[in-house]
PDB file of N, CA and C in Angstrom:
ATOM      1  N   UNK A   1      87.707 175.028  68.394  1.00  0.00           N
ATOM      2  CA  UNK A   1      88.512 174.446  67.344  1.00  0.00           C
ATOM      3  C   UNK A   1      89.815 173.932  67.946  1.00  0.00           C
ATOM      4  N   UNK A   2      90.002 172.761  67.419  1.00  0.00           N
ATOM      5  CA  UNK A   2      91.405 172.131  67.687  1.00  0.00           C
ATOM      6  C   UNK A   2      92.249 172.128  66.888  1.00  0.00           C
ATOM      7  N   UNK A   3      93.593 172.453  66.867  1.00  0.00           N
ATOM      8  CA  UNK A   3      94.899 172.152  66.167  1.00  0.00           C
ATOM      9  C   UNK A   3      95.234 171.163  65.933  1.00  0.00           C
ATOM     10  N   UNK A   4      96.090 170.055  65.346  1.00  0.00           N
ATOM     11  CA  UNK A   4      97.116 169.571  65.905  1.00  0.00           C
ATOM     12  C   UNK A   4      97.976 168.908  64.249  1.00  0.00           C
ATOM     13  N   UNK A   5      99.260 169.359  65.084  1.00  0.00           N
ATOM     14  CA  UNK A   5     100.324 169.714  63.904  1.00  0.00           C
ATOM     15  C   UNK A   5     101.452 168.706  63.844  1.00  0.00           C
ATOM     16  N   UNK A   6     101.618 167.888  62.405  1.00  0.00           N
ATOM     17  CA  UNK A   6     102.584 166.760  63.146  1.00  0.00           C
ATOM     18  C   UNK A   6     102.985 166.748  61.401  1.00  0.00           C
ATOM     19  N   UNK A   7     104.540 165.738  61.484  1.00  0.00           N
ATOM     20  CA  UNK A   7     104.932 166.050  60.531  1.00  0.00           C
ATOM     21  C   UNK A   7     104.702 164.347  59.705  1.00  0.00           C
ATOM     22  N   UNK A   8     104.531 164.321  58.576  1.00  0.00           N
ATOM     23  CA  UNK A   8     104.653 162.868  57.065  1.00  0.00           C
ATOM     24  C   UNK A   8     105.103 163.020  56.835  1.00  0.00           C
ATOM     25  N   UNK A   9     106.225 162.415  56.409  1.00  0.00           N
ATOM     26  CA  UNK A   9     106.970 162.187  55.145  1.00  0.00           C
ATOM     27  C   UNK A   9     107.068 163.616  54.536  1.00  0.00           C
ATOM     28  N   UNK A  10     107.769 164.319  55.409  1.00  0.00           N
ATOM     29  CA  UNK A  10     108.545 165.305  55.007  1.00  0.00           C
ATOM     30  C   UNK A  10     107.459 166.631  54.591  1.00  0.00           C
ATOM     31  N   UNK A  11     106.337 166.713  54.589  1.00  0.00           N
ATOM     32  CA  UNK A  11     105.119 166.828  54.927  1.00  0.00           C
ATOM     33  C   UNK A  11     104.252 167.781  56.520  1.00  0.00           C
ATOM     34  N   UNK A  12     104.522 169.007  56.295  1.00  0.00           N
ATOM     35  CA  UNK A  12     104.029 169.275  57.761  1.00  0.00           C
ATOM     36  C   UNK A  12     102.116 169.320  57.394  1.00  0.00           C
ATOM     37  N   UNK A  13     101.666 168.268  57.960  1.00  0.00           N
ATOM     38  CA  UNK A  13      99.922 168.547  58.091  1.00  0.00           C
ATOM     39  C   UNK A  13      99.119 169.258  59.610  1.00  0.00           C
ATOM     40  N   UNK A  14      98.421 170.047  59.034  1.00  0.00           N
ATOM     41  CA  UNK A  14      97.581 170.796  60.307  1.00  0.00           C
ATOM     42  C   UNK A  14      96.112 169.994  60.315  1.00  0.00           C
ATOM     43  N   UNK A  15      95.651 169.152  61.057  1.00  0.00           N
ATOM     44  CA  UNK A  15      94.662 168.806  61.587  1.00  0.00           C
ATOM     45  C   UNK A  15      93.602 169.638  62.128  1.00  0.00           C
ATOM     46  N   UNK A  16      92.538 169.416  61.291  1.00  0.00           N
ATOM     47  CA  UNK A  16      91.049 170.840  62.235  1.00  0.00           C
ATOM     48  C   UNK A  16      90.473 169.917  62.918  1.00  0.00           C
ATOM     49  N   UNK A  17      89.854 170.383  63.690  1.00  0.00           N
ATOM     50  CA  UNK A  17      88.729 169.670  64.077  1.00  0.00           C
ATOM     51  C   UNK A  17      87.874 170.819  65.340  1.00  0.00           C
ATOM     52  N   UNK A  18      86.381 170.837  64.791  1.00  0.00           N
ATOM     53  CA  UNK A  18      85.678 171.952  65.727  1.00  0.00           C
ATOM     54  C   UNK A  18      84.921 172.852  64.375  1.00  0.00           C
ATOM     55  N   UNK A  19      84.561 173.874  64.838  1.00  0.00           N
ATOM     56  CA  UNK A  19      84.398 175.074  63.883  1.00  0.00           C
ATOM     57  C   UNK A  19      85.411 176.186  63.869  1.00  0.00           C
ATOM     58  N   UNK A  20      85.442 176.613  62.768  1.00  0.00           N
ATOM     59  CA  UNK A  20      86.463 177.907  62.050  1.00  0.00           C
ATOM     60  C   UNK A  20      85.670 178.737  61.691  1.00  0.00           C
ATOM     61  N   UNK A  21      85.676 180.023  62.747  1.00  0.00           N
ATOM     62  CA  UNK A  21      84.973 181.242  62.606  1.00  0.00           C
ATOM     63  C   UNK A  21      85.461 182.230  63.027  1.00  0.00           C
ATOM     64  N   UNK A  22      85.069 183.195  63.194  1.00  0.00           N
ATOM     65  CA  UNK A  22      85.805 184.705  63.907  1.00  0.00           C
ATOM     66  C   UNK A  22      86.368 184.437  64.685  1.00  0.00           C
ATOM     67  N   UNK A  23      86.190 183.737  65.799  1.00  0.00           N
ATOM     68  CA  UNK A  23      86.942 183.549  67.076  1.00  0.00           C
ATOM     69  C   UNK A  23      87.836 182.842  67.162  1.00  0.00           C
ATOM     70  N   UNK A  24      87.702 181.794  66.190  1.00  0.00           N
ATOM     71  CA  UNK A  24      88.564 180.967  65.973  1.00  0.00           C
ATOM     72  C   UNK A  24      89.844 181.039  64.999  1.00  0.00           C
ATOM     73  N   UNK A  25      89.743 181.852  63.970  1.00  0.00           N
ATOM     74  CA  UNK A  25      90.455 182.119  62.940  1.00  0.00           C
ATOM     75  C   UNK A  25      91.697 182.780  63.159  1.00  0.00           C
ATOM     76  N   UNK A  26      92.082 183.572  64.164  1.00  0.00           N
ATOM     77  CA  UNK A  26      93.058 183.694  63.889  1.00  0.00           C
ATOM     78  C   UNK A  26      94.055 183.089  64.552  1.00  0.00           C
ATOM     79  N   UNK A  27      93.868 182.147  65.217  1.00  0.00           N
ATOM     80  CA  UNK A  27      94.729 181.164  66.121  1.00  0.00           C
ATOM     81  C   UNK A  27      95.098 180.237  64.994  1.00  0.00           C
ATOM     82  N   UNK A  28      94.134 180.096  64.015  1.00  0.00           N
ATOM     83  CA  UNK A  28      94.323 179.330  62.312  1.00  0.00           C
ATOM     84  C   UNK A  28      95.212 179.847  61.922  1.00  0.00           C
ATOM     85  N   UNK A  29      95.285 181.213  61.691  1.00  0.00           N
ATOM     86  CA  UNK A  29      95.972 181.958  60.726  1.00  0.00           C
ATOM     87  C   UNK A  29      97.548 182.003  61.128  1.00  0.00           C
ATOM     88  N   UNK A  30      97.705 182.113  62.858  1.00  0.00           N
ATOM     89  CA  UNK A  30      98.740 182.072  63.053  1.00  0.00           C
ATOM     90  C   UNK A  30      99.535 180.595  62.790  1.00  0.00           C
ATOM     91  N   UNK A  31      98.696 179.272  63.238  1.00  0.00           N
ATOM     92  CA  UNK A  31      99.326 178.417  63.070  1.00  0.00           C
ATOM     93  C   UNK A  31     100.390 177.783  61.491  1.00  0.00           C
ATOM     94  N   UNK A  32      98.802 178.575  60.614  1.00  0.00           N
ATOM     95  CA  UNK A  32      99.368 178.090  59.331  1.00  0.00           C
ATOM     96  C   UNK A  32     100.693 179.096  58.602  1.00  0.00           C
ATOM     97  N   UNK A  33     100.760 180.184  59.117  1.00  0.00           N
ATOM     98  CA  UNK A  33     102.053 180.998  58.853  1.00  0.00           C
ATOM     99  C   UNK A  33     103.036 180.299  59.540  1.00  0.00           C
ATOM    100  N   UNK A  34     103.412 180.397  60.747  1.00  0.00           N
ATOM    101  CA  UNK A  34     103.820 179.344  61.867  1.00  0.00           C
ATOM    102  C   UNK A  34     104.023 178.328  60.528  1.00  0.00           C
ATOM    103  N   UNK A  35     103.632 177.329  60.491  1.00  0.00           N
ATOM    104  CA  UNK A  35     104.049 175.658  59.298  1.00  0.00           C
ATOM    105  C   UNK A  35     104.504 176.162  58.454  1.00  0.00           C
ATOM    106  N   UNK A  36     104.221 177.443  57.843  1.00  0.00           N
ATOM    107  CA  UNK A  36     104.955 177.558  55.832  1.00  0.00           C
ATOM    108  C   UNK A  36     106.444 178.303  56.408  1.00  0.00           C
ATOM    109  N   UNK A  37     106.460 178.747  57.735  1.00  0.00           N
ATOM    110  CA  UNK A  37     107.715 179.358  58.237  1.00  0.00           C
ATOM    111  C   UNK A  37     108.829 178.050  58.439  1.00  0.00           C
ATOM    112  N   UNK A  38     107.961 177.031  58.501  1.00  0.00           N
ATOM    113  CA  UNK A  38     109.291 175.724  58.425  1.00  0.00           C
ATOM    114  C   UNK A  38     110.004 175.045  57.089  1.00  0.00           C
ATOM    115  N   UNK A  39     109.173 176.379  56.065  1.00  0.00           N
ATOM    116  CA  UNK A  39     109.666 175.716  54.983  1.00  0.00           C
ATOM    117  C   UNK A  39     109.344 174.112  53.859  1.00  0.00           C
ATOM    118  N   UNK A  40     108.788 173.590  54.452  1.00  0.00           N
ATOM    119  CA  UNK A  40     107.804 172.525  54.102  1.00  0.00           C
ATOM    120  C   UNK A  40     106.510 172.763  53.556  1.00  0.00           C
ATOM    121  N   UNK A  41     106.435 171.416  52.720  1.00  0.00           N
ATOM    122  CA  UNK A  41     105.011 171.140  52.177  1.00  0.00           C
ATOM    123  C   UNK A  41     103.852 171.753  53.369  1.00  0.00           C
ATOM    124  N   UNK A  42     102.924 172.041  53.566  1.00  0.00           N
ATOM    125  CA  UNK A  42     101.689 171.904  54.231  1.00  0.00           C
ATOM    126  C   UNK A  42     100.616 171.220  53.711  1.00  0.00           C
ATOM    127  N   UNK A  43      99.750 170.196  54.197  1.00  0.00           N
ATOM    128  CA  UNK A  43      98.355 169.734  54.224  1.00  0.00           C
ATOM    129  C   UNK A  43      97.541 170.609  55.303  1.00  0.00           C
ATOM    130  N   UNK A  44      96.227 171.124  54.900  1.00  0.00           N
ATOM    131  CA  UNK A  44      95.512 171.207  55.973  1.00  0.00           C
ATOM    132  C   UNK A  44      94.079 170.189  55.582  1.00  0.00           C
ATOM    133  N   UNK A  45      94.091 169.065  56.824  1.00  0.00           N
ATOM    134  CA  UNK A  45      93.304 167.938  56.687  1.00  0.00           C
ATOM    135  C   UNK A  45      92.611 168.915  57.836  1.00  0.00           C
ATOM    136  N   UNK A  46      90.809 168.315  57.141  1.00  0.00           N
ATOM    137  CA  UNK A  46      90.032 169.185  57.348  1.00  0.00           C
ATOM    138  C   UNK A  46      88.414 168.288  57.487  1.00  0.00           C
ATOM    139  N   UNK A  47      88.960 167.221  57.833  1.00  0.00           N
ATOM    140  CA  UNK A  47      87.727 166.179  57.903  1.00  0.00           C
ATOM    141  C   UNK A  47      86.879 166.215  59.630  1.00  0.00           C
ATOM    142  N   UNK A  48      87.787 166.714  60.162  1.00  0.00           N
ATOM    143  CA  UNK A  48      86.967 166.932  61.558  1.00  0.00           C
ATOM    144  C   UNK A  48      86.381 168.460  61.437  1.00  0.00           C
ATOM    145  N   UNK A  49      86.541 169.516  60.382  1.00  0.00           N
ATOM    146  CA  UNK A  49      85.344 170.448  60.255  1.00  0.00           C
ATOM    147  C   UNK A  49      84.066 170.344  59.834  1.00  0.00           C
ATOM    148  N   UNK A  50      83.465 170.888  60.480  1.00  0.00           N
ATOM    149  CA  UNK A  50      81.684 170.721  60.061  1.00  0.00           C
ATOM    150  C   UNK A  50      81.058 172.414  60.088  1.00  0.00           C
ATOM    151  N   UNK A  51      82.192 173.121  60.128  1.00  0.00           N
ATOM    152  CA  UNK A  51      81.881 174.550  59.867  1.00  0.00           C
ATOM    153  C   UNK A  51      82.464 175.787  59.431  1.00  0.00           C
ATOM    154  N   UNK A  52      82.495 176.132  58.661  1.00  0.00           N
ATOM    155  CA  UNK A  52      83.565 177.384  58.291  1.00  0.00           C
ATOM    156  C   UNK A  52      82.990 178.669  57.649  1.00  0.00           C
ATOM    157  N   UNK A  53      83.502 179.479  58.355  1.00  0.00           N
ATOM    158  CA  UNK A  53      83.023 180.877  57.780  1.00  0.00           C
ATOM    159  C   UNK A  53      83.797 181.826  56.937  1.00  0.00           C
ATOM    160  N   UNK A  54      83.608 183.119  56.477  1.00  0.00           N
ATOM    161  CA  UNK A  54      84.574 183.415  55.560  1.00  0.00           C
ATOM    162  C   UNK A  54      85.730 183.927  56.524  1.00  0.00           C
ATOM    163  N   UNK A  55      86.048 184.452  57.934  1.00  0.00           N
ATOM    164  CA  UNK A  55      87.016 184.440  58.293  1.00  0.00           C
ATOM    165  C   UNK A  55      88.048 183.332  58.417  1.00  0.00           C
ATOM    166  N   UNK A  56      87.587 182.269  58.122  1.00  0.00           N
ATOM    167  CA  UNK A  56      88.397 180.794  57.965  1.00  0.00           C
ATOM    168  C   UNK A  56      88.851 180.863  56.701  1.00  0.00           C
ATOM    169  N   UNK A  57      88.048 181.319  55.770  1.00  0.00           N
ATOM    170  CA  UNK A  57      88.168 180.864  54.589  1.00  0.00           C
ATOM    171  C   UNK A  57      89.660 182.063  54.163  1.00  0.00           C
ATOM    172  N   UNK A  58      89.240 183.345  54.635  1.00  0.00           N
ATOM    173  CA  UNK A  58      90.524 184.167  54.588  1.00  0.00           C
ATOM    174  C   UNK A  58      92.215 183.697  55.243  1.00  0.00           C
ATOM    175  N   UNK A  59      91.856 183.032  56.151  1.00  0.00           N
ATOM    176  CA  UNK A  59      92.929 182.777  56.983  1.00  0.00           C
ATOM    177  C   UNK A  59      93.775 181.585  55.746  1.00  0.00           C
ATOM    178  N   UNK A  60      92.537 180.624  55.251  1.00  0.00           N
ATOM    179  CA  UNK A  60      93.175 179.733  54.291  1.00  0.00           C
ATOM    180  C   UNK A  60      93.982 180.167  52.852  1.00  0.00           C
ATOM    181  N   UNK A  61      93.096 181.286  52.383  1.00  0.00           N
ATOM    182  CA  UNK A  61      93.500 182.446  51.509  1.00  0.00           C
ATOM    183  C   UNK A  61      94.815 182.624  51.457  1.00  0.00           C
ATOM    184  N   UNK A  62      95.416 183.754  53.009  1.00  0.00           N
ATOM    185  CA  UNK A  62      96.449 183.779  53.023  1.00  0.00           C
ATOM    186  C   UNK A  62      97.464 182.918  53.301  1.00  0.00           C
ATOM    187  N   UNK A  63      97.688 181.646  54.224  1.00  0.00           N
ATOM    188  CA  UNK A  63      98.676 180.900  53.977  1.00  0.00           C
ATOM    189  C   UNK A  63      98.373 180.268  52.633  1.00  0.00           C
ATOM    190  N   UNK A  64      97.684 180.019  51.500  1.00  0.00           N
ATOM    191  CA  UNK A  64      98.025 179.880  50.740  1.00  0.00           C
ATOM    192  C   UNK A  64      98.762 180.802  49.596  1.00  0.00           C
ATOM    193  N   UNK A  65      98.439 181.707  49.521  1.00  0.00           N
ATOM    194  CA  UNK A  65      99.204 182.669  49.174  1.00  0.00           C
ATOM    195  C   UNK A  65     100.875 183.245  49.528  1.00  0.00           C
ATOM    196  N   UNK A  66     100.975 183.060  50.714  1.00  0.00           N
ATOM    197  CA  UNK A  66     101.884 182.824  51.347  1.00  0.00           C
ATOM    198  C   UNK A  66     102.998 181.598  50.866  1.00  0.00           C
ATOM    199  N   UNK A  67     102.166 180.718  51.193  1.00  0.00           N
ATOM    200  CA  UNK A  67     103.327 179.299  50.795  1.00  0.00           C
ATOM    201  C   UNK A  67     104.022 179.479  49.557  1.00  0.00           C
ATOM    202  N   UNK A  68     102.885 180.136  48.158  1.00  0.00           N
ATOM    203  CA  UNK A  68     102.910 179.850  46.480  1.00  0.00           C
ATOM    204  C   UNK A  68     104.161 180.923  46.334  1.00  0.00           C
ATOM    205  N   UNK A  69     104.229 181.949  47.226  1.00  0.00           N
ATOM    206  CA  UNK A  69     105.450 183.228  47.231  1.00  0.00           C
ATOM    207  C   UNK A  69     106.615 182.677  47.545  1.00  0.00           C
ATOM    208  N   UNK A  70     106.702 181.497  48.722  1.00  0.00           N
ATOM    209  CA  UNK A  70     107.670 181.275  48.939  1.00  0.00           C
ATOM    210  C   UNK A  70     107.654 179.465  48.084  1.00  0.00           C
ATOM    211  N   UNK A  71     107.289 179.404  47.098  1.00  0.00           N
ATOM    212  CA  UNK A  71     107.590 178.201  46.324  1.00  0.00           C
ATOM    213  C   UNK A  71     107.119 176.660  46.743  1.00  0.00           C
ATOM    214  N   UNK A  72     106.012 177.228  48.232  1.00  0.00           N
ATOM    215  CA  UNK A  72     106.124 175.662  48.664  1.00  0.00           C
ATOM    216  C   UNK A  72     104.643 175.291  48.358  1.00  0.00           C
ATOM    217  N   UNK A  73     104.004 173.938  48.265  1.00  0.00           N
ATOM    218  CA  UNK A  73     103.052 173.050  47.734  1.00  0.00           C
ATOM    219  C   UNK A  73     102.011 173.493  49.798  1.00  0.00           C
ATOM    220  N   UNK A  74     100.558 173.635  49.103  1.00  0.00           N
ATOM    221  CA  UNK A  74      99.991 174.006  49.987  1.00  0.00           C
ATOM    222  C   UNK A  74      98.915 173.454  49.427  1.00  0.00           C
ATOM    223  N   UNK A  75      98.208 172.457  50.532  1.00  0.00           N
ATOM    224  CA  UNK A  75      96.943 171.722  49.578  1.00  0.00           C
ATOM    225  C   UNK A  75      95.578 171.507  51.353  1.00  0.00           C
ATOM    226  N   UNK A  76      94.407 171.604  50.173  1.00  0.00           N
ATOM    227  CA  UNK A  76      93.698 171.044  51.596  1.00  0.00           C
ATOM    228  C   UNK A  76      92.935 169.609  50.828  1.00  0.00           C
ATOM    229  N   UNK A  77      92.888 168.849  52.175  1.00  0.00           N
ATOM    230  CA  UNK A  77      91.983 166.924  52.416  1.00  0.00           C
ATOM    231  C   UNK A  77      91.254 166.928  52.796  1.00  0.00           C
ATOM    232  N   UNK A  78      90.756 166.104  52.865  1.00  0.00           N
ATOM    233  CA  UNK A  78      89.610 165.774  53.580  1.00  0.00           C
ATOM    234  C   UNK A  78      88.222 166.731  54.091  1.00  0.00           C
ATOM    235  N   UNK A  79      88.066 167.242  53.079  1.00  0.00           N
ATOM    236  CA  UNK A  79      87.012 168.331  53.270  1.00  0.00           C
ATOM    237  C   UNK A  79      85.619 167.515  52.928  1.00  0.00           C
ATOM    238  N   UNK A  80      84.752 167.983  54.385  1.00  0.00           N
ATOM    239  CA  UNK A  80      83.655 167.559  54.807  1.00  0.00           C
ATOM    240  C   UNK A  80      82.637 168.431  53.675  1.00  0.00           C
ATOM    241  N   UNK A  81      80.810 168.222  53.280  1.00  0.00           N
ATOM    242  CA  UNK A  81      80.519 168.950  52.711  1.00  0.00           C
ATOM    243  C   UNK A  81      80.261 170.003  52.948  1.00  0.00           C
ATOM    244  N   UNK A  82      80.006 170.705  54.349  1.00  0.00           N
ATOM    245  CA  UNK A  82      80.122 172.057  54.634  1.00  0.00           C
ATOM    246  C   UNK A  82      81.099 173.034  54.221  1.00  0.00           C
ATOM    247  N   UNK A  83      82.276 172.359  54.650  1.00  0.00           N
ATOM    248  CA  UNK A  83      83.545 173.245  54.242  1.00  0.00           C
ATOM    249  C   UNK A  83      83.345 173.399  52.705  1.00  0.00           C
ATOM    250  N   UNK A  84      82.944 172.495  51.587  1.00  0.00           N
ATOM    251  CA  UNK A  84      83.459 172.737  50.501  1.00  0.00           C
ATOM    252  C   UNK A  84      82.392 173.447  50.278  1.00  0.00           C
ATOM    253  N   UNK A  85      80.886 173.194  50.366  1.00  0.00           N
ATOM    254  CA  UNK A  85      79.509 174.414  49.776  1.00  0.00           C
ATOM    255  C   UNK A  85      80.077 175.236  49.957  1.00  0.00           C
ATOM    256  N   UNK A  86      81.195 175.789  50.987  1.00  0.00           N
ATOM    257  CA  UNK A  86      81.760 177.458  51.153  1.00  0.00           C
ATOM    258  C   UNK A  86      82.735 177.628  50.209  1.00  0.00           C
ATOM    259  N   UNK A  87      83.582 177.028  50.014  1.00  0.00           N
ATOM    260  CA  UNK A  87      84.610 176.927  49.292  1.00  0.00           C
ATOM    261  C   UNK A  87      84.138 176.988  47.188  1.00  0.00           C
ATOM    262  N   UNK A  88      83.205 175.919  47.164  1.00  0.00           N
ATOM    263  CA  UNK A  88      82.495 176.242  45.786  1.00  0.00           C
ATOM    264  C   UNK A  88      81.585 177.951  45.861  1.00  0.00           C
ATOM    265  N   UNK A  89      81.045 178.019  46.724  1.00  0.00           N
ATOM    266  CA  UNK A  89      80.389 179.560  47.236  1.00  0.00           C
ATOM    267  C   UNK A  89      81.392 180.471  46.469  1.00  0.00           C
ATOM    268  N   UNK A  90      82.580 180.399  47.292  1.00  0.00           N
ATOM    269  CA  UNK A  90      83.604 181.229  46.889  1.00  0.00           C
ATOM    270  C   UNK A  90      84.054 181.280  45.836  1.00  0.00           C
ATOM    271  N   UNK A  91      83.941 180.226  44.722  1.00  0.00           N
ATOM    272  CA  UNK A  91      84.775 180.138  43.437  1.00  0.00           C
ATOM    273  C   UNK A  91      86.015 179.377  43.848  1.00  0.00           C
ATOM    274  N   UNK A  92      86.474 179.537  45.350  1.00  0.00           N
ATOM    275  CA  UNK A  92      87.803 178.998  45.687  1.00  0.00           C
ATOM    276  C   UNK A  92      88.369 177.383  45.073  1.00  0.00           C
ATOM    277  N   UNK A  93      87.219 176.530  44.968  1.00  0.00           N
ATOM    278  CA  UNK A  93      87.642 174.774  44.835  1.00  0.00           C
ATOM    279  C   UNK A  93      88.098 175.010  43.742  1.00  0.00           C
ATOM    280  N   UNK A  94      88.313 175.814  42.791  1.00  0.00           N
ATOM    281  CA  UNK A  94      89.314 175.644  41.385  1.00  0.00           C
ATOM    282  C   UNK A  94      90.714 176.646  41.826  1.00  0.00           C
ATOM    283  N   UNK A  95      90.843 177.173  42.943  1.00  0.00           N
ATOM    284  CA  UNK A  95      92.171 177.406  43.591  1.00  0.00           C
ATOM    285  C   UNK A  95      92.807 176.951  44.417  1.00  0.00           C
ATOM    286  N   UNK A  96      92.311 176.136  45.194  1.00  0.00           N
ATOM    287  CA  UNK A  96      92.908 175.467  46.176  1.00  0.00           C
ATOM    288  C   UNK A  96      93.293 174.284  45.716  1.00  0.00           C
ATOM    289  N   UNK A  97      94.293 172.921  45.978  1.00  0.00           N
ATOM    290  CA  UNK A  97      94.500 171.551  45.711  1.00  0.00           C
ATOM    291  C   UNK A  97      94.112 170.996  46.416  1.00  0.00           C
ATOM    292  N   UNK A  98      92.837 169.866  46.293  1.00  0.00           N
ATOM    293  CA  UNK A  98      91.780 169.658  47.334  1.00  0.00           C
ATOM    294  C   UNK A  98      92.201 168.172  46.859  1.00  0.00           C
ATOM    295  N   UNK A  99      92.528 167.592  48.290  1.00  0.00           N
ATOM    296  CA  UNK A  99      92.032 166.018  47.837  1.00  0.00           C
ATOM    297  C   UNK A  99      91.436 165.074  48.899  1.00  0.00           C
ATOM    298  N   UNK A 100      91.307 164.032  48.494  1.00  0.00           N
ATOM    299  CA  UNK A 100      90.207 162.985  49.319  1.00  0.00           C
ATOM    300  C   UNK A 100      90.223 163.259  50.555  1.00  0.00           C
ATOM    301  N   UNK A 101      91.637 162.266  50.404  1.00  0.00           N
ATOM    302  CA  UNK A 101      92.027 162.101  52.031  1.00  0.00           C
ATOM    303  C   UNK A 101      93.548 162.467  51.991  1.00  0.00           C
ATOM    304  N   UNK A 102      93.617 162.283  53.154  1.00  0.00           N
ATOM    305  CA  UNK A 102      95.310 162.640  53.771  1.00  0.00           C
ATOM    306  C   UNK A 102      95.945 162.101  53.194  1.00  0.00           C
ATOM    307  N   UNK A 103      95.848 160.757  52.995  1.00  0.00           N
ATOM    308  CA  UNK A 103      97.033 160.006  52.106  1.00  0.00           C
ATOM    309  C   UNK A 103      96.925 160.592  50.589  1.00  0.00           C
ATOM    310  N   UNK A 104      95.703 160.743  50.104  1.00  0.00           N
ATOM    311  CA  UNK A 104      96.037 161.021  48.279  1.00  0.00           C
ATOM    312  C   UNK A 104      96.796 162.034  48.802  1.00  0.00           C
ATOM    313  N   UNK A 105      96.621 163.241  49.784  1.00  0.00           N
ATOM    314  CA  UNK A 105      97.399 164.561  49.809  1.00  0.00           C
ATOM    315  C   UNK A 105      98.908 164.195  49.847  1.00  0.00           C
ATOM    316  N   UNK A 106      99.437 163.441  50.680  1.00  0.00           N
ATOM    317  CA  UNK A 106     100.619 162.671  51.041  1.00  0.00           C
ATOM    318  C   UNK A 106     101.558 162.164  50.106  1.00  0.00           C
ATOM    319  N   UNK A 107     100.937 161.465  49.153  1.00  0.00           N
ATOM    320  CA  UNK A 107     101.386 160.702  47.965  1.00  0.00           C
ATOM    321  C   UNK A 107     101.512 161.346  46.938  1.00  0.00           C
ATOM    322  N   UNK A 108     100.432 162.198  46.754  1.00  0.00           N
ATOM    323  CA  UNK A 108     100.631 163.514  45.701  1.00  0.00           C
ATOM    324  C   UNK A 108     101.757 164.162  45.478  1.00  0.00           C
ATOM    325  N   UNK A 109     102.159 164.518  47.159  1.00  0.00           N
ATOM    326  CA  UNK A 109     103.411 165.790  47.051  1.00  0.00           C
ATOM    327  C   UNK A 109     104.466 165.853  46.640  1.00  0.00           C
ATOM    328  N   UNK A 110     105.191 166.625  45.809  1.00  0.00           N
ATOM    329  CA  UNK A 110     106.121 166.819  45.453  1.00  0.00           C
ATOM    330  C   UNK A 110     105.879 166.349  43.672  1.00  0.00           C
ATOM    331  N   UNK A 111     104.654 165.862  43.010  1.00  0.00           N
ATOM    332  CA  UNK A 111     104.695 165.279  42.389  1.00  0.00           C
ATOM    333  C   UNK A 111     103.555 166.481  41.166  1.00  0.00           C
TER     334      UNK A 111
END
C-alpha cells in the first residue's frame, strides 16, 4: 500500500493506492491520526484501492471518529467497488461521507 498526502484548498487528502489489510493498516491508521492532528478537513481518496479488509475498515472507523470529536469534516472518494461491498457489508456507507470523486469531495467541504 501506498500513501501519499498533499494538501487542496485548504483540504488535507490521503491518497491509497495498493491493498489495506493487517499489514498494512496500521501505517493507515497512523497516517490518518497524523492529518486530523493538522487540524484540517481530511479526504481519503480511495480510487487506487482494489482491497480492504476489516482492519482497514477499523483504522477508517477511528480517524473518523476522531476528526467528528475534534469538529473537523472527514469524508471518503473515490471508492472502487470492492472497497464499498465492504463498507455496505458493514452498514458503514450510511456513516461515512462518500463521494464520487475528489473534486465533488473538494467542492463539498465546508459546505
Amino acid at each position: 500500500m501506498e500513501i501519499v498526502i498533499s494538501e487542496k484548498d485548504g483540504v488535507n487528502v490521503l491518497a491509497l493506492e495498493g491493498e489495506v489489510d493487517l499489514q498494512t493498516s496500521p501505517k493507515l491508521r497512523d497516517e490518518l491520526l497524523e492529518c486530523i492532528s493538522n487540524k484540517k478537513p481530511l479526504v481519503v481518496e480511495m480510487s487506487g484501492v482494489g482491497y480492504i479488509d476489516s482492519s482497514g475498515v477499523a483504522s477508517l472507523v477511528e480517524a473518523f471518529q476522531t476528526a467528528r470529536s475534534k469538529n473537523l469534516e472527514f469524508s471518503l472518494a473515490a471508492l472502487g467497488d470492492a472497497p464499498m461491498r465492504v463498507l455496505k457489508l458493514a452498514r458503514l456507507d450510511g456513516v461515512f461521507i462518500i463521494h464520487e470523486t475528489l473534486e465533488d469531495a473538494l467542492s463539498s467541504n465546508g459546505k
